[in-house]
PDBML (XML) file of the C-alpha atoms, coordinates in Angstrom:
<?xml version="1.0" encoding="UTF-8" ?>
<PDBx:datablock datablockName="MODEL"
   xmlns:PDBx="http://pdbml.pdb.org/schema/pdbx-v50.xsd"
   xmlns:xsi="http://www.w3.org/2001/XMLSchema-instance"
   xsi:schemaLocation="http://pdbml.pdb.org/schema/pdbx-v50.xsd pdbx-v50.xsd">
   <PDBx:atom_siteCategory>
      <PDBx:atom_site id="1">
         <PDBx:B_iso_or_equiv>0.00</PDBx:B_iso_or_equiv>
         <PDBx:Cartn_x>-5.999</PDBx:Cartn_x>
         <PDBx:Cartn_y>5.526</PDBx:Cartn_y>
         <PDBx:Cartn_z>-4.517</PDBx:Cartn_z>
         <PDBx:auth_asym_id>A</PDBx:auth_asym_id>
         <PDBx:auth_atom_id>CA</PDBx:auth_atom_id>
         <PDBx:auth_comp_id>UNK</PDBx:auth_comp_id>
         <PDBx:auth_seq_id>1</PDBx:auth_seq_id>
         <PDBx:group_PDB>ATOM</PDBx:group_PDB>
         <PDBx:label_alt_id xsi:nil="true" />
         <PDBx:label_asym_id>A</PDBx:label_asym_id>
         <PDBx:label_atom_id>CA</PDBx:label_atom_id>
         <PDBx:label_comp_id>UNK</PDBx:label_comp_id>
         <PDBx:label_entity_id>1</PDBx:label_entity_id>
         <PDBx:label_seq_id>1</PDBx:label_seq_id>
         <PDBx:occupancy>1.00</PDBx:occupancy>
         <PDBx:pdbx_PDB_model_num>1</PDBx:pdbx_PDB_model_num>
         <PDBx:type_symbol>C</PDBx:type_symbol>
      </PDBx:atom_site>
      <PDBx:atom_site id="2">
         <PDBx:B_iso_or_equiv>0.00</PDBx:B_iso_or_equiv>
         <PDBx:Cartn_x>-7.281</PDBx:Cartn_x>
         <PDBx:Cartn_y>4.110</PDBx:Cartn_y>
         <PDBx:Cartn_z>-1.232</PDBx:Cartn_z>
         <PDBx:auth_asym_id>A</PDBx:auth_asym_id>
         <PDBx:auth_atom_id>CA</PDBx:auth_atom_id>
         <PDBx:auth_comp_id>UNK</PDBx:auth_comp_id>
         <PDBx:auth_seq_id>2</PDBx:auth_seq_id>
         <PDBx:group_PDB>ATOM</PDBx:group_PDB>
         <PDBx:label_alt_id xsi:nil="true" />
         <PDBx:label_asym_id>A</PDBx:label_asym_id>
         <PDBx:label_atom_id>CA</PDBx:label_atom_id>
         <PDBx:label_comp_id>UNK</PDBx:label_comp_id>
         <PDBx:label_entity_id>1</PDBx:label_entity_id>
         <PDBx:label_seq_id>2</PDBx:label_seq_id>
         <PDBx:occupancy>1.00</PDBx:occupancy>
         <PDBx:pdbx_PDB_model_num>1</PDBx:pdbx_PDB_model_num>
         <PDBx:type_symbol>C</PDBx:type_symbol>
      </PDBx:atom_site>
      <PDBx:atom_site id="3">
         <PDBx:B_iso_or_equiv>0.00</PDBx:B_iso_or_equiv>
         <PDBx:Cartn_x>-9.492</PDBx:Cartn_x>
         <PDBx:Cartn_y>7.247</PDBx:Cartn_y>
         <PDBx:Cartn_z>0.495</PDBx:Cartn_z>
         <PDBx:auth_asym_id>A</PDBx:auth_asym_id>
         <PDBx:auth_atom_id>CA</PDBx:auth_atom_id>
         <PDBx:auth_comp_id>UNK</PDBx:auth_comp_id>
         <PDBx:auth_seq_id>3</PDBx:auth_seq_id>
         <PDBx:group_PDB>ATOM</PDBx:group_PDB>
         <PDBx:label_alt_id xsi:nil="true" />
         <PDBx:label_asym_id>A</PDBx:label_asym_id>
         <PDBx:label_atom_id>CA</PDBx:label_atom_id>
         <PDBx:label_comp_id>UNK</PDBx:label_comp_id>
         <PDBx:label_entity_id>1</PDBx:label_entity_id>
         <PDBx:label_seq_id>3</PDBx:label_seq_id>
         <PDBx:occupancy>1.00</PDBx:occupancy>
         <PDBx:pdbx_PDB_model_num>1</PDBx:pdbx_PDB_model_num>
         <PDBx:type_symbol>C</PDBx:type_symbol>
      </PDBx:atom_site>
      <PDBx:atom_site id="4">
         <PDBx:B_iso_or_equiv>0.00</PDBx:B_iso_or_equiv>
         <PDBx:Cartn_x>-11.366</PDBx:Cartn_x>
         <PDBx:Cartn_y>5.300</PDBx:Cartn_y>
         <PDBx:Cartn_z>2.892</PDBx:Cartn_z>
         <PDBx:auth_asym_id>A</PDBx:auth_asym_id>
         <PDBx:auth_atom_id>CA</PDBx:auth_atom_id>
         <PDBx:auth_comp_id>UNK</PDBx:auth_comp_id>
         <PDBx:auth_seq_id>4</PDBx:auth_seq_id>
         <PDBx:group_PDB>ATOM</PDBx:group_PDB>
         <PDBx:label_alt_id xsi:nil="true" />
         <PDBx:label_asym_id>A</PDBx:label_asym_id>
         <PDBx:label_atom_id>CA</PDBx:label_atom_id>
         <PDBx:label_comp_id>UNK</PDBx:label_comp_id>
         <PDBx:label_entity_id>1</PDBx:label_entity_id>
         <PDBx:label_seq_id>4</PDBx:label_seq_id>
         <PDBx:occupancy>1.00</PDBx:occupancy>
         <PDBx:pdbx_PDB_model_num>1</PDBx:pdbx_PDB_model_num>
         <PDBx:type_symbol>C</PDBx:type_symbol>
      </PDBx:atom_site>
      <PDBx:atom_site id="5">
         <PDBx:B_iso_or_equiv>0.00</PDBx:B_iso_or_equiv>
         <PDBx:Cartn_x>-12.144</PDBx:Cartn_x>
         <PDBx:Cartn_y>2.557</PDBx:Cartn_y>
         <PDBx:Cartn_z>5.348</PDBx:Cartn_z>
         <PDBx:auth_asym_id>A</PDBx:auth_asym_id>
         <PDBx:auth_atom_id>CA</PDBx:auth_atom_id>
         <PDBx:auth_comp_id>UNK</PDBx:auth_comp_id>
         <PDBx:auth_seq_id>5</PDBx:auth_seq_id>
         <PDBx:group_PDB>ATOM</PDBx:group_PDB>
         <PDBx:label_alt_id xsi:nil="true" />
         <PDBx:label_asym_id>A</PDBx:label_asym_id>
         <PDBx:label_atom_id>CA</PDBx:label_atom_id>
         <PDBx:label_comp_id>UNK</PDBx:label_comp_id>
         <PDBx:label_entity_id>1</PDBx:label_entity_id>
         <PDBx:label_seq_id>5</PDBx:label_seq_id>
         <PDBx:occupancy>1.00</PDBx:occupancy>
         <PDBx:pdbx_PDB_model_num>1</PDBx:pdbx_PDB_model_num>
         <PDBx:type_symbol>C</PDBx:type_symbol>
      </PDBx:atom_site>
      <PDBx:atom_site id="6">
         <PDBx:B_iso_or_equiv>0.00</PDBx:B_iso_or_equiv>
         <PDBx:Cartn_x>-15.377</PDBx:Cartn_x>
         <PDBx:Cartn_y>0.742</PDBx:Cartn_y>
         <PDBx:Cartn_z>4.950</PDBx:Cartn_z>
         <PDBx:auth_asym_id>A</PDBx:auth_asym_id>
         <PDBx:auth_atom_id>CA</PDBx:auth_atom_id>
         <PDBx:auth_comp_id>UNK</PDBx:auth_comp_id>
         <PDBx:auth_seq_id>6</PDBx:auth_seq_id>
         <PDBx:group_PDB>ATOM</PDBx:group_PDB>
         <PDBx:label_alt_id xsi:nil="true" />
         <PDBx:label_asym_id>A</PDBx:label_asym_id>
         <PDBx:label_atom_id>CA</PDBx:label_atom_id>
         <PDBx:label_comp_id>UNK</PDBx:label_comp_id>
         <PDBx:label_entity_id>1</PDBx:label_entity_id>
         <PDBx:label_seq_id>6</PDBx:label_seq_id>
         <PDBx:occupancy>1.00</PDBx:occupancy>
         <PDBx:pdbx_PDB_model_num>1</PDBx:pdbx_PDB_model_num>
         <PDBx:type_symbol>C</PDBx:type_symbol>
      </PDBx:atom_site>
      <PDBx:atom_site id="7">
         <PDBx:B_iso_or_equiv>0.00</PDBx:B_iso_or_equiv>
         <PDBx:Cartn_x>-15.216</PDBx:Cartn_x>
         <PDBx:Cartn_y>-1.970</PDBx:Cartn_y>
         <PDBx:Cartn_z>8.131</PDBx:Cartn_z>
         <PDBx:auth_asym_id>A</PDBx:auth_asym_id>
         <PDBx:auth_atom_id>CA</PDBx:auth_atom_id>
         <PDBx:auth_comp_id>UNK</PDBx:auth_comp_id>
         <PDBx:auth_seq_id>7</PDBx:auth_seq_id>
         <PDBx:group_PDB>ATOM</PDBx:group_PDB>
         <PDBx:label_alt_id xsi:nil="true" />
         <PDBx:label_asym_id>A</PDBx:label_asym_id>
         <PDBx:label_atom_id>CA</PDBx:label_atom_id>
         <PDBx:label_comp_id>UNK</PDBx:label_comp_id>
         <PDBx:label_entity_id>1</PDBx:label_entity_id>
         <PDBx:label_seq_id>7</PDBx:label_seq_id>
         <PDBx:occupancy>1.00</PDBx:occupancy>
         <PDBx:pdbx_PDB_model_num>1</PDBx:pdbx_PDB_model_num>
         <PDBx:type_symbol>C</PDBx:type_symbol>
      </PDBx:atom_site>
      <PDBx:atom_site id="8">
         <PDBx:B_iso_or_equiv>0.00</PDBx:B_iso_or_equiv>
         <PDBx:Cartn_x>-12.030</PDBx:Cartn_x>
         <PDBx:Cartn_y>-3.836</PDBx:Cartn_y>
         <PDBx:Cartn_z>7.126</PDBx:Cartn_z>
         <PDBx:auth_asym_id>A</PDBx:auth_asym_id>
         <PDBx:auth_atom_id>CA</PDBx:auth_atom_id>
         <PDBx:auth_comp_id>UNK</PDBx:auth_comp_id>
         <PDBx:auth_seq_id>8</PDBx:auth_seq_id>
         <PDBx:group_PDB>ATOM</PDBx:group_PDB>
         <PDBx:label_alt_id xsi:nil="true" />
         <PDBx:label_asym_id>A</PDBx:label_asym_id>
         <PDBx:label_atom_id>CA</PDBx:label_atom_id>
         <PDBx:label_comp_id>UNK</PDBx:label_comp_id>
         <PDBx:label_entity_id>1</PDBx:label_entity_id>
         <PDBx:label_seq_id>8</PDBx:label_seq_id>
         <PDBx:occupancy>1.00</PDBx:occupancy>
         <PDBx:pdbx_PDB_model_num>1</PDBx:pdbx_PDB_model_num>
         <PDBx:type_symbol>C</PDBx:type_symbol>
      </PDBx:atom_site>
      <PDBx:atom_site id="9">
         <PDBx:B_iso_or_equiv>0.00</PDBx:B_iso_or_equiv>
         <PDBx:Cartn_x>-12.311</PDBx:Cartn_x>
         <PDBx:Cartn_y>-2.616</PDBx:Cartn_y>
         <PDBx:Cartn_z>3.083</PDBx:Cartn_z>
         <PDBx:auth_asym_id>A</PDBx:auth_asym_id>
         <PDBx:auth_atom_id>CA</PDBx:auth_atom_id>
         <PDBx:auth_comp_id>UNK</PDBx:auth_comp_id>
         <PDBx:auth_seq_id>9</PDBx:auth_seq_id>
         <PDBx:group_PDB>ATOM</PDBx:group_PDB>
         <PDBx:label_alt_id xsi:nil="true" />
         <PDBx:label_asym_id>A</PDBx:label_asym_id>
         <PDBx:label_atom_id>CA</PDBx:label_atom_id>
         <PDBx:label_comp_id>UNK</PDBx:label_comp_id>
         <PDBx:label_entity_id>1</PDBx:label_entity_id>
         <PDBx:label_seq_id>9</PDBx:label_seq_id>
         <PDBx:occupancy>1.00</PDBx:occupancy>
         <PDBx:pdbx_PDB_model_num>1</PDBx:pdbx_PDB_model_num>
         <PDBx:type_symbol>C</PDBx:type_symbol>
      </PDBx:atom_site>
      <PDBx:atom_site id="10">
         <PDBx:B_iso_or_equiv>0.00</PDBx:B_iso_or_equiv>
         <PDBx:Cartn_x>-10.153</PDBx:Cartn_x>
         <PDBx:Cartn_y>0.128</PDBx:Cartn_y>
         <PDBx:Cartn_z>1.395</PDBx:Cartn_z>
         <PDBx:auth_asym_id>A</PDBx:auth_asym_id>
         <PDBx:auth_atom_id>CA</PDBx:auth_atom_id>
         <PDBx:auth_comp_id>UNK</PDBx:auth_comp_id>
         <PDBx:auth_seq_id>10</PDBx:auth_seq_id>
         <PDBx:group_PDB>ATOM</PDBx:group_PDB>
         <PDBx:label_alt_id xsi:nil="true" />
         <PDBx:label_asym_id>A</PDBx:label_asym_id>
         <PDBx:label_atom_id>CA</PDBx:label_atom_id>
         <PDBx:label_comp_id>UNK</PDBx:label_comp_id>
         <PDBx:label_entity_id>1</PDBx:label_entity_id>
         <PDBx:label_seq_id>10</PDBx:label_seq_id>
         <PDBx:occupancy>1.00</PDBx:occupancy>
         <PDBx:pdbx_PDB_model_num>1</PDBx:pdbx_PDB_model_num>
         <PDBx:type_symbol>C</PDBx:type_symbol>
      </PDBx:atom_site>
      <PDBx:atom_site id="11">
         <PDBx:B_iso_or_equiv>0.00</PDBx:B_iso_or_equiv>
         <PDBx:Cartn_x>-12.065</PDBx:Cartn_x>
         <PDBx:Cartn_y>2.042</PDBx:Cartn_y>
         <PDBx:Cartn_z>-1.041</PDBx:Cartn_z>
         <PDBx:auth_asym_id>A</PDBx:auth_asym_id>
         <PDBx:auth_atom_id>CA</PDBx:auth_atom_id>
         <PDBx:auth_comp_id>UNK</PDBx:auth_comp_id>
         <PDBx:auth_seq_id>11</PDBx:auth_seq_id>
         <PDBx:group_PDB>ATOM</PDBx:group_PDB>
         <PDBx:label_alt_id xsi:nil="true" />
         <PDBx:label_asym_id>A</PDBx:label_asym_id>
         <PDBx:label_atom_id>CA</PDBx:label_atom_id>
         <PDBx:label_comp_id>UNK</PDBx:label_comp_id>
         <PDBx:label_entity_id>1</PDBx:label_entity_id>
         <PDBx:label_seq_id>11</PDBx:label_seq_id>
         <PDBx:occupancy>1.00</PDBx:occupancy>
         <PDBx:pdbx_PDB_model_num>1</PDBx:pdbx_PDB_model_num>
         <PDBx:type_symbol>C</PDBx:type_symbol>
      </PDBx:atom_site>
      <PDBx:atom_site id="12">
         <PDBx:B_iso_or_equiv>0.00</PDBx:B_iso_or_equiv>
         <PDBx:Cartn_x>-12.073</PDBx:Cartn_x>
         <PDBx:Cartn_y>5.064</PDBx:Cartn_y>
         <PDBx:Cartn_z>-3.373</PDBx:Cartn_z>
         <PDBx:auth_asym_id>A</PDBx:auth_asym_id>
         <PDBx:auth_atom_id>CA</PDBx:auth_atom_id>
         <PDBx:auth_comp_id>UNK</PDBx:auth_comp_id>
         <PDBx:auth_seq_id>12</PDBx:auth_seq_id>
         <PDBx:group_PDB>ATOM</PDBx:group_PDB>
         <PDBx:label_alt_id xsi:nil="true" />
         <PDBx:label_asym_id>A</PDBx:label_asym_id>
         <PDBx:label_atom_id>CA</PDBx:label_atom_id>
         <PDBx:label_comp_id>UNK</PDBx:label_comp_id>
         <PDBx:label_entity_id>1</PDBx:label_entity_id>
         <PDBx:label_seq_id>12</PDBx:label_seq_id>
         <PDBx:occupancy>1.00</PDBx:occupancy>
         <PDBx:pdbx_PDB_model_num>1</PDBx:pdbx_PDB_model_num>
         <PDBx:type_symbol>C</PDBx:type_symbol>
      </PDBx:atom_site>
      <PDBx:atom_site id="13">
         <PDBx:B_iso_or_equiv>0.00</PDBx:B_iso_or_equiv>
         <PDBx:Cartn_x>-14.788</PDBx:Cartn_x>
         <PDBx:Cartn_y>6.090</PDBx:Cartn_y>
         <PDBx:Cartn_z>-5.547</PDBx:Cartn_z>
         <PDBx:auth_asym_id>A</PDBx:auth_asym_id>
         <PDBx:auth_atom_id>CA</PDBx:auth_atom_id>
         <PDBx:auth_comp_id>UNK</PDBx:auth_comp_id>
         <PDBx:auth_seq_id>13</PDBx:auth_seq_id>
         <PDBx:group_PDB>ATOM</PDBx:group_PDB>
         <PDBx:label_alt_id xsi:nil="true" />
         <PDBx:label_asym_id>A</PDBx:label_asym_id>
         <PDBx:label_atom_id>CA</PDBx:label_atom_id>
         <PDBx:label_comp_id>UNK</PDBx:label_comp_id>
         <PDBx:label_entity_id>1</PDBx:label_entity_id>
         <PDBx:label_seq_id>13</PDBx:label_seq_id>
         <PDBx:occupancy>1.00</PDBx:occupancy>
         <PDBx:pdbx_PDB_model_num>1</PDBx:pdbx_PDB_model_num>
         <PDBx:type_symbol>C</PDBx:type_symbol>
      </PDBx:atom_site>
      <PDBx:atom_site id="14">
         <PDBx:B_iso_or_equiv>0.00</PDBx:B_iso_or_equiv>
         <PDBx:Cartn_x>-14.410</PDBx:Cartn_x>
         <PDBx:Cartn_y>6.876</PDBx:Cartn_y>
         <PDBx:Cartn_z>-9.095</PDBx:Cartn_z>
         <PDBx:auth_asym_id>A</PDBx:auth_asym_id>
         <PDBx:auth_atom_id>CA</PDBx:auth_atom_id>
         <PDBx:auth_comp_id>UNK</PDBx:auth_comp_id>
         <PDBx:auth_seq_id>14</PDBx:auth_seq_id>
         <PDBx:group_PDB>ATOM</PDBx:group_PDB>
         <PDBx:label_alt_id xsi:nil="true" />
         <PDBx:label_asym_id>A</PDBx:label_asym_id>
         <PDBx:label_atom_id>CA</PDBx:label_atom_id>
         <PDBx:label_comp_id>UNK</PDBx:label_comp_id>
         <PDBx:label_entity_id>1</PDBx:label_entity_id>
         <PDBx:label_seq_id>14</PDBx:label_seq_id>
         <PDBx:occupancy>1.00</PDBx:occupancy>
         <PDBx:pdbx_PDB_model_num>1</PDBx:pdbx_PDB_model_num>
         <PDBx:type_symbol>C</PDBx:type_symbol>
      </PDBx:atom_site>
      <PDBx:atom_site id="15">
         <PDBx:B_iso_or_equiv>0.00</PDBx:B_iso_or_equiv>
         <PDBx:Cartn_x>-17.908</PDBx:Cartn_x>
         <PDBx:Cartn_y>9.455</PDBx:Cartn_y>
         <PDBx:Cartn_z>-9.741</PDBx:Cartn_z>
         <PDBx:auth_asym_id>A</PDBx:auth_asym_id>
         <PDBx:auth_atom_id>CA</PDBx:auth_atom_id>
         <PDBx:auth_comp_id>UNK</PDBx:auth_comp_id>
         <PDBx:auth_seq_id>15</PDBx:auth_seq_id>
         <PDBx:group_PDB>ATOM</PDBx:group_PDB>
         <PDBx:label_alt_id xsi:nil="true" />
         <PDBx:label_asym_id>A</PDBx:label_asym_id>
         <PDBx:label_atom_id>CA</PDBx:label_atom_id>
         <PDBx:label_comp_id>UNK</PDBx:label_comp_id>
         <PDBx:label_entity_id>1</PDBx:label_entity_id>
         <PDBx:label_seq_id>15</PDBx:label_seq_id>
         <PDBx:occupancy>1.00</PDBx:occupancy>
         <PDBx:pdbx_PDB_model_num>1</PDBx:pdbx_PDB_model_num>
         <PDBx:type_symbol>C</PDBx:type_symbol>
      </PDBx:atom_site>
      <PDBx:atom_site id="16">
         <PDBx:B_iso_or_equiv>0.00</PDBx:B_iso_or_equiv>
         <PDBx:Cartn_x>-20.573</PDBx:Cartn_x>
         <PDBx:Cartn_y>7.308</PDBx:Cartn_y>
         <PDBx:Cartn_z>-8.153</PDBx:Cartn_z>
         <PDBx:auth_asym_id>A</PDBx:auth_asym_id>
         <PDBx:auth_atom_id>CA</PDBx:auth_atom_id>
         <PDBx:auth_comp_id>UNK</PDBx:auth_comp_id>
         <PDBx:auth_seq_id>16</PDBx:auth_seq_id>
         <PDBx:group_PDB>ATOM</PDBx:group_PDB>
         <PDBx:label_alt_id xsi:nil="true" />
         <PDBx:label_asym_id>A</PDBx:label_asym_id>
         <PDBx:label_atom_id>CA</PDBx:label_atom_id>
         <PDBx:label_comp_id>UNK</PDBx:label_comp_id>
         <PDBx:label_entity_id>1</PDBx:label_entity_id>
         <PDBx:label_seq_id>16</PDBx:label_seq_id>
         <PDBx:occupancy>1.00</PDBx:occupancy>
         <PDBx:pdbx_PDB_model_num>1</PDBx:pdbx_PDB_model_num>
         <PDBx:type_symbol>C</PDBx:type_symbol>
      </PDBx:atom_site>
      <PDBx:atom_site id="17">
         <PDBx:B_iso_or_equiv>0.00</PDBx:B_iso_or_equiv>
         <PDBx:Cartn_x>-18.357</PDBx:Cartn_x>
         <PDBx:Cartn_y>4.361</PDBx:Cartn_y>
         <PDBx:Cartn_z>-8.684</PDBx:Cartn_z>
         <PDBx:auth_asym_id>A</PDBx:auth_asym_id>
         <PDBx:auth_atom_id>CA</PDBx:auth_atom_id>
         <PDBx:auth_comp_id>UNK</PDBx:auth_comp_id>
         <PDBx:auth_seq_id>17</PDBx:auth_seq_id>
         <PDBx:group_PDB>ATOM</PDBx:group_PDB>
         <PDBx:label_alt_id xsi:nil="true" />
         <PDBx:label_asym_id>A</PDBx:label_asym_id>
         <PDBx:label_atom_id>CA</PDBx:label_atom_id>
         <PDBx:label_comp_id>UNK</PDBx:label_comp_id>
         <PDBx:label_entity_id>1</PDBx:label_entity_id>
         <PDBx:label_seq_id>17</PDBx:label_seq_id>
         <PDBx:occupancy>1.00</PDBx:occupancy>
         <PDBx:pdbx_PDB_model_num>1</PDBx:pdbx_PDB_model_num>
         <PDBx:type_symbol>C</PDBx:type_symbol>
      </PDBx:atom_site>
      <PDBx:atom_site id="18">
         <PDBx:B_iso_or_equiv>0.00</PDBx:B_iso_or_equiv>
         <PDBx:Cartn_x>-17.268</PDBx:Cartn_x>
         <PDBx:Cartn_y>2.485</PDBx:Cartn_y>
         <PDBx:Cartn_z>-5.408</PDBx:Cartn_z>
         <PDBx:auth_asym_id>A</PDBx:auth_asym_id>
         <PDBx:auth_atom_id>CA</PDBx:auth_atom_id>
         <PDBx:auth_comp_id>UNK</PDBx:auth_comp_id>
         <PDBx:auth_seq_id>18</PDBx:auth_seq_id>
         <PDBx:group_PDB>ATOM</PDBx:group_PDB>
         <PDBx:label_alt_id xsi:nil="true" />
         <PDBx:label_asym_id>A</PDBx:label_asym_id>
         <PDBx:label_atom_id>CA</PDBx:label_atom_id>
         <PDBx:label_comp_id>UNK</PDBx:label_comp_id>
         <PDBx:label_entity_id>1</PDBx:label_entity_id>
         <PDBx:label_seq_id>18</PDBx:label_seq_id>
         <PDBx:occupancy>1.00</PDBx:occupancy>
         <PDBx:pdbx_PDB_model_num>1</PDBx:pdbx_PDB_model_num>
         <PDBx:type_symbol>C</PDBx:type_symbol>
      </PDBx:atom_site>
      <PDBx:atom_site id="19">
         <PDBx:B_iso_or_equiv>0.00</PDBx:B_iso_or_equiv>
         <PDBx:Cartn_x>-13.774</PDBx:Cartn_x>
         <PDBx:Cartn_y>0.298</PDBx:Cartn_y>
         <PDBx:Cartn_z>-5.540</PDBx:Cartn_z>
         <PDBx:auth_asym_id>A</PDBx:auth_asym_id>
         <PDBx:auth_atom_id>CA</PDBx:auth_atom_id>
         <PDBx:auth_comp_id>UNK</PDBx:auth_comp_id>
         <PDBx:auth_seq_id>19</PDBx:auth_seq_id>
         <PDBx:group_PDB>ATOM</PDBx:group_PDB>
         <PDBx:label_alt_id xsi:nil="true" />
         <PDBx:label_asym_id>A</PDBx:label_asym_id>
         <PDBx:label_atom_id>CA</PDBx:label_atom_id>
         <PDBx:label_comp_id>UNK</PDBx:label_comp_id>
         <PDBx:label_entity_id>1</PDBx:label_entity_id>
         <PDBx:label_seq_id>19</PDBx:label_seq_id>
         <PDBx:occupancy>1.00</PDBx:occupancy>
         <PDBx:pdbx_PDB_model_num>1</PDBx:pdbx_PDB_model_num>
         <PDBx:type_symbol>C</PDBx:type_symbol>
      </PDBx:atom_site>
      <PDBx:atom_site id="20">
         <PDBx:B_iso_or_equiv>0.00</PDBx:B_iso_or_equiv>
         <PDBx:Cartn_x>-12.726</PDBx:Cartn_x>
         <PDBx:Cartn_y>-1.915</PDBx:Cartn_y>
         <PDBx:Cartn_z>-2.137</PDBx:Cartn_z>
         <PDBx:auth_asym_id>A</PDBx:auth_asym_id>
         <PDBx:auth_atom_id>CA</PDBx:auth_atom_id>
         <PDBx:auth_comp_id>UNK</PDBx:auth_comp_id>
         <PDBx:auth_seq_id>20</PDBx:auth_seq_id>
         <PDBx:group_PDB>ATOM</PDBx:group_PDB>
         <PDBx:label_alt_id xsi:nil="true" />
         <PDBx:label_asym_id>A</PDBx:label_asym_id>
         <PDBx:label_atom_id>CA</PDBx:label_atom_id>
         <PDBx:label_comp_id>UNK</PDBx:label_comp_id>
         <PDBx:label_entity_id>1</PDBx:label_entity_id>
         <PDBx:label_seq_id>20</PDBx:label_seq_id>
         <PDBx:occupancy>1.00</PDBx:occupancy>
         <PDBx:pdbx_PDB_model_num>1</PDBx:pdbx_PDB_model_num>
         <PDBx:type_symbol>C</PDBx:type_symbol>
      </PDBx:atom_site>
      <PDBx:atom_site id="21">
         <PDBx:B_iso_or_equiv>0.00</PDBx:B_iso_or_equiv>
         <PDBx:Cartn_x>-11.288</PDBx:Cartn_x>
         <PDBx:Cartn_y>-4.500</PDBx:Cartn_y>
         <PDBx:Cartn_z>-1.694</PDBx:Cartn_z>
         <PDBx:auth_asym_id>A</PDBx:auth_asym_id>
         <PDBx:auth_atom_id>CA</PDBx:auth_atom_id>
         <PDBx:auth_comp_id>UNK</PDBx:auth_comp_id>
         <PDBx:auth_seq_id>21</PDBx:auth_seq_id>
         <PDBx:group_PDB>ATOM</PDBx:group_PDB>
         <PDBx:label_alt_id xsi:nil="true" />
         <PDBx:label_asym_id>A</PDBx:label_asym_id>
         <PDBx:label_atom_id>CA</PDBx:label_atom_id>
         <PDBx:label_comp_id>UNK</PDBx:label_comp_id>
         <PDBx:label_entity_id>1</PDBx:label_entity_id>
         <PDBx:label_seq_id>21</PDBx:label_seq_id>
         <PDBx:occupancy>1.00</PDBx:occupancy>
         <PDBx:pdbx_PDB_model_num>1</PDBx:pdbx_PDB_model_num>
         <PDBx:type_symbol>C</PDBx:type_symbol>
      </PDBx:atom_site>
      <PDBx:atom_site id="22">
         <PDBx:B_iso_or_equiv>0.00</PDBx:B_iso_or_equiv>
         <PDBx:Cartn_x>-10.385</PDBx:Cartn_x>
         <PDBx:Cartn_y>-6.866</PDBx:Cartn_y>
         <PDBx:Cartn_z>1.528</PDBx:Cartn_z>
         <PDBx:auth_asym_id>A</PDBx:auth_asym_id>
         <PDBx:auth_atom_id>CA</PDBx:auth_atom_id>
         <PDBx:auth_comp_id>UNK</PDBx:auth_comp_id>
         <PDBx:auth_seq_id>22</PDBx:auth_seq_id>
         <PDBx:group_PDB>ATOM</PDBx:group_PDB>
         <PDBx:label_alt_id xsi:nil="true" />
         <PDBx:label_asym_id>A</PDBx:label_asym_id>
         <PDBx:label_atom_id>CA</PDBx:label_atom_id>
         <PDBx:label_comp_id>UNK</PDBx:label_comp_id>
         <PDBx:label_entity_id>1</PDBx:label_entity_id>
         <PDBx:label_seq_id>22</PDBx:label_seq_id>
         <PDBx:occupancy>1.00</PDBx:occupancy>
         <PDBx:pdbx_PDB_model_num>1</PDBx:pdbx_PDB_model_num>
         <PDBx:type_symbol>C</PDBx:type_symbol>
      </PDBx:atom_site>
      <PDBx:atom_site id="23">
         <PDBx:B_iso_or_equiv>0.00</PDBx:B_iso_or_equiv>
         <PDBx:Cartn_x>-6.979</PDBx:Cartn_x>
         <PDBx:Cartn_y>-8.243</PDBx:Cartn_y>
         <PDBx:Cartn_z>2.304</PDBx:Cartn_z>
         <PDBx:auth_asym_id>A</PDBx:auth_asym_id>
         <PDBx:auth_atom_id>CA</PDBx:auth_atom_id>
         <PDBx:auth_comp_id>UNK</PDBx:auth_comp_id>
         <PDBx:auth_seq_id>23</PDBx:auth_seq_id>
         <PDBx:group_PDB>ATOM</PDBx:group_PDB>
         <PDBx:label_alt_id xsi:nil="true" />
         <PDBx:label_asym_id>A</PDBx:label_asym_id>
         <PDBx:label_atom_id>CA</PDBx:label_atom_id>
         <PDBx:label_comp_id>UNK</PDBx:label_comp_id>
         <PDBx:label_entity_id>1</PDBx:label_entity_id>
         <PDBx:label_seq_id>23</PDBx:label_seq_id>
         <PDBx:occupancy>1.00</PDBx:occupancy>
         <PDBx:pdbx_PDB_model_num>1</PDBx:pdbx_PDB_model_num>
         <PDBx:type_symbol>C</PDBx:type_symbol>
      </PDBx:atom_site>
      <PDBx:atom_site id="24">
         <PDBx:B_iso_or_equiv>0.00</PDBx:B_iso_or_equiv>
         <PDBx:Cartn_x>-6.677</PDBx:Cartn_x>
         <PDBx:Cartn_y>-11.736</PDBx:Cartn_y>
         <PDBx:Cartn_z>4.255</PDBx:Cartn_z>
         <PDBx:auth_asym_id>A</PDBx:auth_asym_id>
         <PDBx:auth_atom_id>CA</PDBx:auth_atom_id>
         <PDBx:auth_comp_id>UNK</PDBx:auth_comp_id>
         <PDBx:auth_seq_id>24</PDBx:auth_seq_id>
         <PDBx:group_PDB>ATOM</PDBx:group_PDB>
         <PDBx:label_alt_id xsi:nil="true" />
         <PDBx:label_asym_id>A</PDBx:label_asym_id>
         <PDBx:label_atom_id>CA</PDBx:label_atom_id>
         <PDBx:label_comp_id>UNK</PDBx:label_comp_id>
         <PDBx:label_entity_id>1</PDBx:label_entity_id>
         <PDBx:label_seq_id>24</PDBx:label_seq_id>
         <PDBx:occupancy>1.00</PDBx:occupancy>
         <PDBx:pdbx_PDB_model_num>1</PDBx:pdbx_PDB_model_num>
         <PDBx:type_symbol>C</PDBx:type_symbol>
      </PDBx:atom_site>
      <PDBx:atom_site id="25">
         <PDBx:B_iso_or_equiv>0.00</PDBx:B_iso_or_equiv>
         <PDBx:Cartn_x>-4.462</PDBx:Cartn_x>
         <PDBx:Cartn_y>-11.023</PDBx:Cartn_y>
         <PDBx:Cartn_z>6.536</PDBx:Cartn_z>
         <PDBx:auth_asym_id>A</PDBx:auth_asym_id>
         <PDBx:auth_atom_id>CA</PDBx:auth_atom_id>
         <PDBx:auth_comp_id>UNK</PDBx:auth_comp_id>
         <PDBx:auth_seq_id>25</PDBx:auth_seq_id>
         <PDBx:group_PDB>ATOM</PDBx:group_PDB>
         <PDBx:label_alt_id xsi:nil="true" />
         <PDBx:label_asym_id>A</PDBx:label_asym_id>
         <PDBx:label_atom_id>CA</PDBx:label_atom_id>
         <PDBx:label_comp_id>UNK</PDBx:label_comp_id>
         <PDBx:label_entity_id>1</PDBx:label_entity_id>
         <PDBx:label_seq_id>25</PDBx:label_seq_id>
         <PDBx:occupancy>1.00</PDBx:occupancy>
         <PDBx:pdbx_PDB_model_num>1</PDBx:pdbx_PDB_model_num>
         <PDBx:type_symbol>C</PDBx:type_symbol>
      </PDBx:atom_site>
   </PDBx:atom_siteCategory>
</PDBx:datablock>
């Protein structure tokens, strides 16, 4: 579901709801 980059965080939103998440590598 990954819509955007947020600095080095993929993110969707869900309504007002913000997912992201940061991978180590």
């Amino acid at each position: 579901r990954a819509e955007a980059r947020c600095g080095l965080y993929y993110a969707y939103m869900e309504g007002n709801t913000l997912y992201a998440w940061q991978a180590n590598d």
